[in-house]
Every structure is written in structure tokens, then in C-alpha cells.
Protein backbone atom coordinates (compact mmCIF):
# COMPACT_ATOMS: atom_id res chain seq x y z
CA UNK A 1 -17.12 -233.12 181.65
CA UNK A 2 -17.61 -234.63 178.18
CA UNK A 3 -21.20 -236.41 179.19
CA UNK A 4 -22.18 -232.47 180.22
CA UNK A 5 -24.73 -230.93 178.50
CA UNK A 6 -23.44 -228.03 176.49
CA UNK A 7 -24.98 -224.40 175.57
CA UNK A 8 -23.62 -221.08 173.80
CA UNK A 9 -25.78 -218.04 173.74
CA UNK A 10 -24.70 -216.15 170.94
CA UNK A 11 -22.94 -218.36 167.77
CA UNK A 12 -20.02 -215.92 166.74
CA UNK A 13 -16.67 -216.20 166.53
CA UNK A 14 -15.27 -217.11 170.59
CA UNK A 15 -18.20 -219.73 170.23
CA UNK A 16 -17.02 -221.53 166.67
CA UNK A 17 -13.45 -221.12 168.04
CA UNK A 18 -14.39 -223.05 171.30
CA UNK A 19 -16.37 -226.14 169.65
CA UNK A 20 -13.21 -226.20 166.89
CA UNK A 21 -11.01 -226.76 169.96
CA UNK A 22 -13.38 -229.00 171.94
CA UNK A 23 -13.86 -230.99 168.78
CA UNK A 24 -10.29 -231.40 167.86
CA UNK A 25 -9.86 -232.85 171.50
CA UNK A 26 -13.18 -235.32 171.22
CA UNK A 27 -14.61 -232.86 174.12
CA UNK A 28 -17.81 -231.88 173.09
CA UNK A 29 -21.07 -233.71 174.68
CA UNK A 30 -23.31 -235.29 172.77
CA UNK A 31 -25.99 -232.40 173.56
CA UNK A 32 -24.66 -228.74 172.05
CA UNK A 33 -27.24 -225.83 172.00
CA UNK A 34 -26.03 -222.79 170.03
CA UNK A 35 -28.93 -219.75 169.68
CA UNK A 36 -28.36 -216.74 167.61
CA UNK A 37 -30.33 -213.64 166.27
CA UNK A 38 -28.51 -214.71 162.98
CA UNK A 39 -29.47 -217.15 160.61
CA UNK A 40 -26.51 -216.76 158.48
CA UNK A 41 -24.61 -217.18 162.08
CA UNK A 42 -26.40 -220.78 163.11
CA UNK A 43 -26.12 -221.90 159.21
CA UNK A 44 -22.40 -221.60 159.21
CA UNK A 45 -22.27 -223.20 162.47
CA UNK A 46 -24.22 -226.01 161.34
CA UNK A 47 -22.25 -226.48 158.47
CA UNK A 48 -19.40 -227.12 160.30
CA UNK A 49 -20.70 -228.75 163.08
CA UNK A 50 -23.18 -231.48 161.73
CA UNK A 51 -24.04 -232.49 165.21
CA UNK A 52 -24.70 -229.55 166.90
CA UNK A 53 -28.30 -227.86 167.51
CA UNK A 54 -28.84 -224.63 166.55
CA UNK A 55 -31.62 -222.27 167.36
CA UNK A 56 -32.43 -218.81 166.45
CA UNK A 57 -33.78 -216.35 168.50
CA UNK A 58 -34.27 -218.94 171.53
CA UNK A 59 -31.24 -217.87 174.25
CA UNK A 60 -33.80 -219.49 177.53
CA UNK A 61 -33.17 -223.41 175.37
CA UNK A 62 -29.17 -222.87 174.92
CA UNK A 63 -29.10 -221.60 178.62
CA UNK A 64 -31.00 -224.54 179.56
CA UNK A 65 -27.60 -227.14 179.64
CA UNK A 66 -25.23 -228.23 182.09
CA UNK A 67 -22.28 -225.66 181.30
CA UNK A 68 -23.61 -222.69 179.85
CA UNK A 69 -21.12 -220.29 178.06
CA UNK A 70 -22.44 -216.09 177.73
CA UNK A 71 -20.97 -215.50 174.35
CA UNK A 72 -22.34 -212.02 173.58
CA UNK A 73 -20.91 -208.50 172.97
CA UNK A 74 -20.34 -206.14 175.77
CA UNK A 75 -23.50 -204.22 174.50
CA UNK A 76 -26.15 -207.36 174.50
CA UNK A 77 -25.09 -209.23 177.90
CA UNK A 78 -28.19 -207.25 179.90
CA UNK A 79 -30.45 -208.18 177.31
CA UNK A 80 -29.18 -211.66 177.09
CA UNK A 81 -29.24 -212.46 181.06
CA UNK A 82 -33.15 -211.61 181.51
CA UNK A 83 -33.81 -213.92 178.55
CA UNK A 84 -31.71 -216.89 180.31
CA UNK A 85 -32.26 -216.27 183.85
CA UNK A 86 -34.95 -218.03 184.22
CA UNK A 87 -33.67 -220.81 181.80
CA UNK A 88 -30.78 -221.51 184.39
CA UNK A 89 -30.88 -225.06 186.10
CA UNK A 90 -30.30 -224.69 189.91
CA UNK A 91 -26.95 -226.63 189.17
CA UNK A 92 -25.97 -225.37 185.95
CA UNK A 93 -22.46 -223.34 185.41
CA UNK A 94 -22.53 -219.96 183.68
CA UNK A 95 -19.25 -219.23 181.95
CA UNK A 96 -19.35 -215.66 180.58
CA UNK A 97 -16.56 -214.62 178.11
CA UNK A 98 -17.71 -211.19 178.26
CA UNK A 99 -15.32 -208.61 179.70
CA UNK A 100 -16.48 -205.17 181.73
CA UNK A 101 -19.41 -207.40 183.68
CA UNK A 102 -18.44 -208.51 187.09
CA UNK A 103 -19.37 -211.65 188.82
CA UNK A 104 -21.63 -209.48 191.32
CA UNK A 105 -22.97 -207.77 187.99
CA UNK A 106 -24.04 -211.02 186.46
CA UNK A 107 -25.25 -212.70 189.29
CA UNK A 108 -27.58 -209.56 189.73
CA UNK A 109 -28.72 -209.72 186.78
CA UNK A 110 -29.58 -213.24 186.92
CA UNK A 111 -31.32 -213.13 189.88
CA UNK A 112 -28.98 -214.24 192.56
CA UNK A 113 -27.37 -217.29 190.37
CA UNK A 114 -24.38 -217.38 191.80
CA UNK A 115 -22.58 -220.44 189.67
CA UNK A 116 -20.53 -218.17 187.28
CA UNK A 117 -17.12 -218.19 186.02
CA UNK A 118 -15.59 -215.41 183.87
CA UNK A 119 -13.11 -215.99 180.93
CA UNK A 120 -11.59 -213.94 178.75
CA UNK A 121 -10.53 -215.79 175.43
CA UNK A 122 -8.60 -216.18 172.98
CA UNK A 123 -8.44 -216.82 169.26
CA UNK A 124 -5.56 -219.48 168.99
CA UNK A 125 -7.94 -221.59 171.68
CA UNK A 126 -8.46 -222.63 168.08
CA UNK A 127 -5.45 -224.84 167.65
CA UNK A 128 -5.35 -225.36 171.80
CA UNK A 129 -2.90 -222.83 172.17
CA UNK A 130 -4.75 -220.56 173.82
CA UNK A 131 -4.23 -217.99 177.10
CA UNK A 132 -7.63 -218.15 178.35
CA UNK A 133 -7.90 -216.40 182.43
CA UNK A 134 -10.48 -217.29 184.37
CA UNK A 135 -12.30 -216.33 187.58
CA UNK A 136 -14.27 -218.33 189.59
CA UNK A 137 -17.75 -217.02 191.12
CA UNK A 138 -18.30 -218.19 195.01
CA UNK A 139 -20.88 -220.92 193.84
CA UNK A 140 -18.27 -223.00 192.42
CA UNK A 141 -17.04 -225.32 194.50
CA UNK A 142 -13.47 -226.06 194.66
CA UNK A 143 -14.14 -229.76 192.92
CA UNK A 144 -15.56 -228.22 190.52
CA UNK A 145 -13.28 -225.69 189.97
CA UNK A 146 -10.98 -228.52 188.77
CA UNK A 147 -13.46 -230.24 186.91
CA UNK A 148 -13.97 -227.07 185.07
CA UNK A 149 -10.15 -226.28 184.51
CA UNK A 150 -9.89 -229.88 182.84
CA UNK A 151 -12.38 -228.91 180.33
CA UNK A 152 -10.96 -225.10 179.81
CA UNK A 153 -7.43 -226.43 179.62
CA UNK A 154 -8.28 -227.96 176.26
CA UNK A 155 -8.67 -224.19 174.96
CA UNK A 156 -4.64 -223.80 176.12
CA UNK A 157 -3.41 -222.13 179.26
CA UNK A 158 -6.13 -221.09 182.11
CA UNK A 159 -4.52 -220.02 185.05
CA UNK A 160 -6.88 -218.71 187.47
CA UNK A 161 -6.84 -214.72 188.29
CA UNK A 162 -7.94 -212.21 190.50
CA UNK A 163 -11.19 -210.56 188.35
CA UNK A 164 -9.78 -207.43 188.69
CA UNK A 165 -7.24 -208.29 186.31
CA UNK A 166 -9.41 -209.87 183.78
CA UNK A 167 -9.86 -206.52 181.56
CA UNK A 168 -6.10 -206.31 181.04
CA UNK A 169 -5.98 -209.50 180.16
CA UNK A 170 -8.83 -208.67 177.80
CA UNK A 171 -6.64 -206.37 175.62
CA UNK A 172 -3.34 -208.14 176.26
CA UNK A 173 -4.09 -211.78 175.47
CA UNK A 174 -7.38 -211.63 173.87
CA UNK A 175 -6.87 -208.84 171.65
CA UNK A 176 -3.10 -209.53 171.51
CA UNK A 177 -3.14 -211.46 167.71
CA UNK A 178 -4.63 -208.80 166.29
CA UNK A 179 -2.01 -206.65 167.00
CA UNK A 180 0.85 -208.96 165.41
CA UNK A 181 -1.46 -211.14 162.56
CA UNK A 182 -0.84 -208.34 160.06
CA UNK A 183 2.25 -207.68 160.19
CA UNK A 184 3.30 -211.71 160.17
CA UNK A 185 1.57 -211.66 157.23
CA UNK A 186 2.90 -208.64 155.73
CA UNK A 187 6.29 -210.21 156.23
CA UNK A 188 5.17 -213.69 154.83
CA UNK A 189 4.03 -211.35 151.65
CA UNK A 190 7.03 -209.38 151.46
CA UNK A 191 9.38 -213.32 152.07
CA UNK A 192 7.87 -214.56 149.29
CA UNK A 193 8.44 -211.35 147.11
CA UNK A 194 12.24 -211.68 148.10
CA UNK A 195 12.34 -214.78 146.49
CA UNK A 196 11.85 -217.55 149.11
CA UNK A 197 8.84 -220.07 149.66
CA UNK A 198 6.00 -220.34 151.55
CA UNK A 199 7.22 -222.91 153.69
CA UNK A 200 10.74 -221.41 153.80
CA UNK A 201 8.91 -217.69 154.82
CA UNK A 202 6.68 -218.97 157.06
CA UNK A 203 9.35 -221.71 159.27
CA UNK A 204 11.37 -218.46 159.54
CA UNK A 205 8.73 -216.47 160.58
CA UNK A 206 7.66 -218.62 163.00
CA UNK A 207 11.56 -219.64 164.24
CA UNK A 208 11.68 -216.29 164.43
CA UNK A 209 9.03 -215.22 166.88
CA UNK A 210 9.64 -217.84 169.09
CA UNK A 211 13.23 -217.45 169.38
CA UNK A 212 12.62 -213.15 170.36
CA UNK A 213 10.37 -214.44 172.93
CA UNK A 214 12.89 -216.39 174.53
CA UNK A 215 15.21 -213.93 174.23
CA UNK A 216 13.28 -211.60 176.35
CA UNK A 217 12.37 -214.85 178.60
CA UNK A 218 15.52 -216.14 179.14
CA UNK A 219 18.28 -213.80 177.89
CA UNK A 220 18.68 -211.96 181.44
CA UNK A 221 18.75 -208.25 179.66
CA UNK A 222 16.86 -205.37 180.08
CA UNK A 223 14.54 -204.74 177.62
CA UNK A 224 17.01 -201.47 176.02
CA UNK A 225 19.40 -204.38 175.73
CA UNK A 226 17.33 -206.75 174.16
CA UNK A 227 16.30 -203.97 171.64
CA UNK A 228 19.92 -203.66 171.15
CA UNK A 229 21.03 -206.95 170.25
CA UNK A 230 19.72 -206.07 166.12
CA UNK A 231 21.80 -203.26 165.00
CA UNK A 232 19.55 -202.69 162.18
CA UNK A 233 16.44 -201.13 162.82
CA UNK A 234 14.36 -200.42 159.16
CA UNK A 235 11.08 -199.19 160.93
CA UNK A 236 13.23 -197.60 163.55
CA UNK A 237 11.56 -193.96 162.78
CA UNK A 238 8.29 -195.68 162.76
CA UNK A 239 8.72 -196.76 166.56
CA UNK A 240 7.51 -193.43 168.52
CA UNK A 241 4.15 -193.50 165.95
CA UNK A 242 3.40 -197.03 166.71
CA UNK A 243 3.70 -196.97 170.41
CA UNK A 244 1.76 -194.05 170.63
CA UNK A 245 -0.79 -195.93 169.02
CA UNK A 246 -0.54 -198.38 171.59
CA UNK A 247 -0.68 -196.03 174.22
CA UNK A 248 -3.51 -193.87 173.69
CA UNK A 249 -5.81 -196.73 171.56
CA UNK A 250 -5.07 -199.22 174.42
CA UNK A 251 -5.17 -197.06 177.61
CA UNK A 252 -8.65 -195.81 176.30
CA UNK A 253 -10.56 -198.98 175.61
CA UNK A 254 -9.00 -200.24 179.45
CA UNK A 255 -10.31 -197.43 181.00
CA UNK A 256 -13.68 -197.52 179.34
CA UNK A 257 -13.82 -201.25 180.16
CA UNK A 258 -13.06 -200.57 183.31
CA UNK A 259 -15.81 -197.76 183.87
């Protein structure tokens, strides 16, 4: 995959996280294509990627590569595929990272193309610790497919999914961090208030989180037992508001991805 020609329409935050992964790994081919509307957008890019081509306003030369990822905002992707779709080469792959547009959407809107995988990502893909599902489209051949999960499994895990599933994932993996970075660092904050250091409050942070994970992994106890195991509990009356939240916020944006 690394002598592939690369492309990224759009040049926000999934695609600086991917060429900060790929780059970290020596992945990324000689040839990268990133178009934008933004200046601002393709001028940070460049800064930190010296190598890379940028281009604003120009999605049909960024579609124009080898591997071709849709990096654009729910709202844009109709937009973005008549720009490209006549860009596409005949054996280019189309990797949208889009959630809410299905395989059979995309390749309609591209004409028939019928080369397209679907991933949803995922911010630590940053570091390579990513949980990034895919779903293959039925013009990807099965050697491919492999080819393709080599390159993706620099991002972190990829297991392949039924699409169906790929809007949970959307707000359980992708969004996931989001839900959890503030608080970690509102403990961090509140560590080093108590008195101890950064490295001391963030290697027990970290110790931490791993070892409640594997608690609920490996532990063998219900999840009411699990809870149990602390006695303490100091947001305990803050537990019914904050699981609502999840609830309601949640359940709504999965339903209106799914519709």
C-alpha cells in the first residue's frame, strides 16, 4: 500500500489524525492530495506535513489517487460526491469516514462506482490506538480487502462489520473520548491540586482506567457487582442526571443518523 497514491477530500481533523498515524508508521506514499474550502485548514496541514500537497477548493484532483478517503461532514458528502465522481479512476478505492450514507447511497451518488469502503474513526488512530470499523462495498475484492486492512490496521483495531452497525459504532467508539477526555482531565486538575505530580496524577489515572476495564473484562461480575466493588461513591447523586444525559442525547443523534 505505501507506493499508493493517496487523497483526502476535506483537510479537518479525521484527515490530520490519519496522516499523524500513517506518518508515525512510515505509511504515507510519496503522492498525498489534501483539498479544502479552507485556507487556514490546508496551511495548518502543510505546516505539519511538509510533503504533502494541498489544494483548495479542487475535491476532482484529491479524488484523483489510488485510495481516496471522503473526509467531509454529514451535511457536505452530496455536494462533495458530484464534484469527485467524475475524478474517480476506474480502479481507485473510495474510503468514506462519513456515517448516515450507505454504500448503495454513495455508490449512487457516484454514478455506479462501486469500490467503496466505509469507516467510522477514531481520534486516538492518532497514537495507533484506534477502534476504527469498517465495511467493505461489493467492488472490493477479497485481496484487496486484506491489502486494505494492512494499511487501516496502522490507525489501531479494524475489525470488519455488518454496515448496519456502523452508526452505533459512530457514537460508541468514535464519539466515545469525548465523553471521558474531560473528566480525565478534570481529575488530572483536581490530582495535582491534592498535592501530587503530573506524572504521579496522570500514571494513576491511566493505571486506573485500565485496570476498571479489566475488571469489567475479566472480573466475571455483573455489572451491579462491579459497581459495587467501591463503597464510596462521591458523584453517586449525580448518576441518574448523567445517564439521562446519555440516554436521551445519545438515543437522539442514533436515531437521526439512522433516518
Amino acid at each position: 500500500m505505501p507506493q499508493k497514491t493517496m487523497g483526502f477530500v476535506g483537510g479537518g481533523r479525521i484527515t490530520r489524525i490519519i496522516l499523524e498515524a500513517l506518518g508515525r508508521k512510515r505509511m504515507l506514499p510519496a503522492t498525498v492530495i489534501v483539498s479544502d474550502v479552507s485556507g487556514d485548514a490546508l496551511q495548518r496541514l502543510r505546516e505539519r506535513f511538509p510533503k504533502v500537497q494541498t489544494v483548495q477548493g479542487d475535491n476532482a484532483r484529491a479524488a484523483g489517487q489510488d485510495i481516496v478517503f471522503l473526509a467531509l461532514h454529514p451535511p457536505a458528502v452530496a455536494g462533495g460526491l458530484e464534484e469527485i465522481k467524475a475524478a474517480l479512476k476506474p480502479g481507485a478505492v473510495l474510503v468514506s469516514l462519513a456515517p448516515r450514507f450507505t454504500i448503495q447511497a454513495l455508490s449512487e451518488g457516484l454514478g455506479g462506482f462501486d469500490r467503496i469502503v466505509r469507516m467510522i474513526p477514531n481520534a486516538p488512530s492518532i497514537v495507533g490506538e484506534g477502534y476504527n470499523p469498517v465495511a467493505f462495498g461489493p467492488g472490493i475484492s477479497r485481496e484487496e480487502k486484506t491489502a486494505l486492512s494492512k494499511l487501516f490496521k496502522k490507525l489501531g483495531g479494524c475489525p470488519e462489520v455488518d454496515e448496519d452497525k456502523l452508526e452505533a459504532y459512530a457514537l460508541i467508539t468514535a464519539a466515545g473520548p469525548t465523553y471521558i477526555w474531560f473528566q480525565l482531565f478534570e481529575l488530572f486538575e483536581l490530582g495535582k491540586s491534592f498535592g501530587l505530580t503530573d506524572k504521579q496524577a496522570w500514571k494513576g489515572i491511566k493505571k486506573m482506567l485500565k485496570g476498571a476495564v479489566e475488571t469489567v473484562d475479566e472480573a466475571g461480575l455483573s455489572p451491579e457487582e462491579v459497581m459495587d466493588l467501591v463503597p464510596m461513591k462521591p458523584l453517586g447523586e449525580e448518576e441518574a442526571v448523567i445517564r439521562n444525559a446519555y440516554r436521551t442525547k445519545l438515543t437522539g443523534l442514533y436515531r437521526k443518523l439512522k433516518g
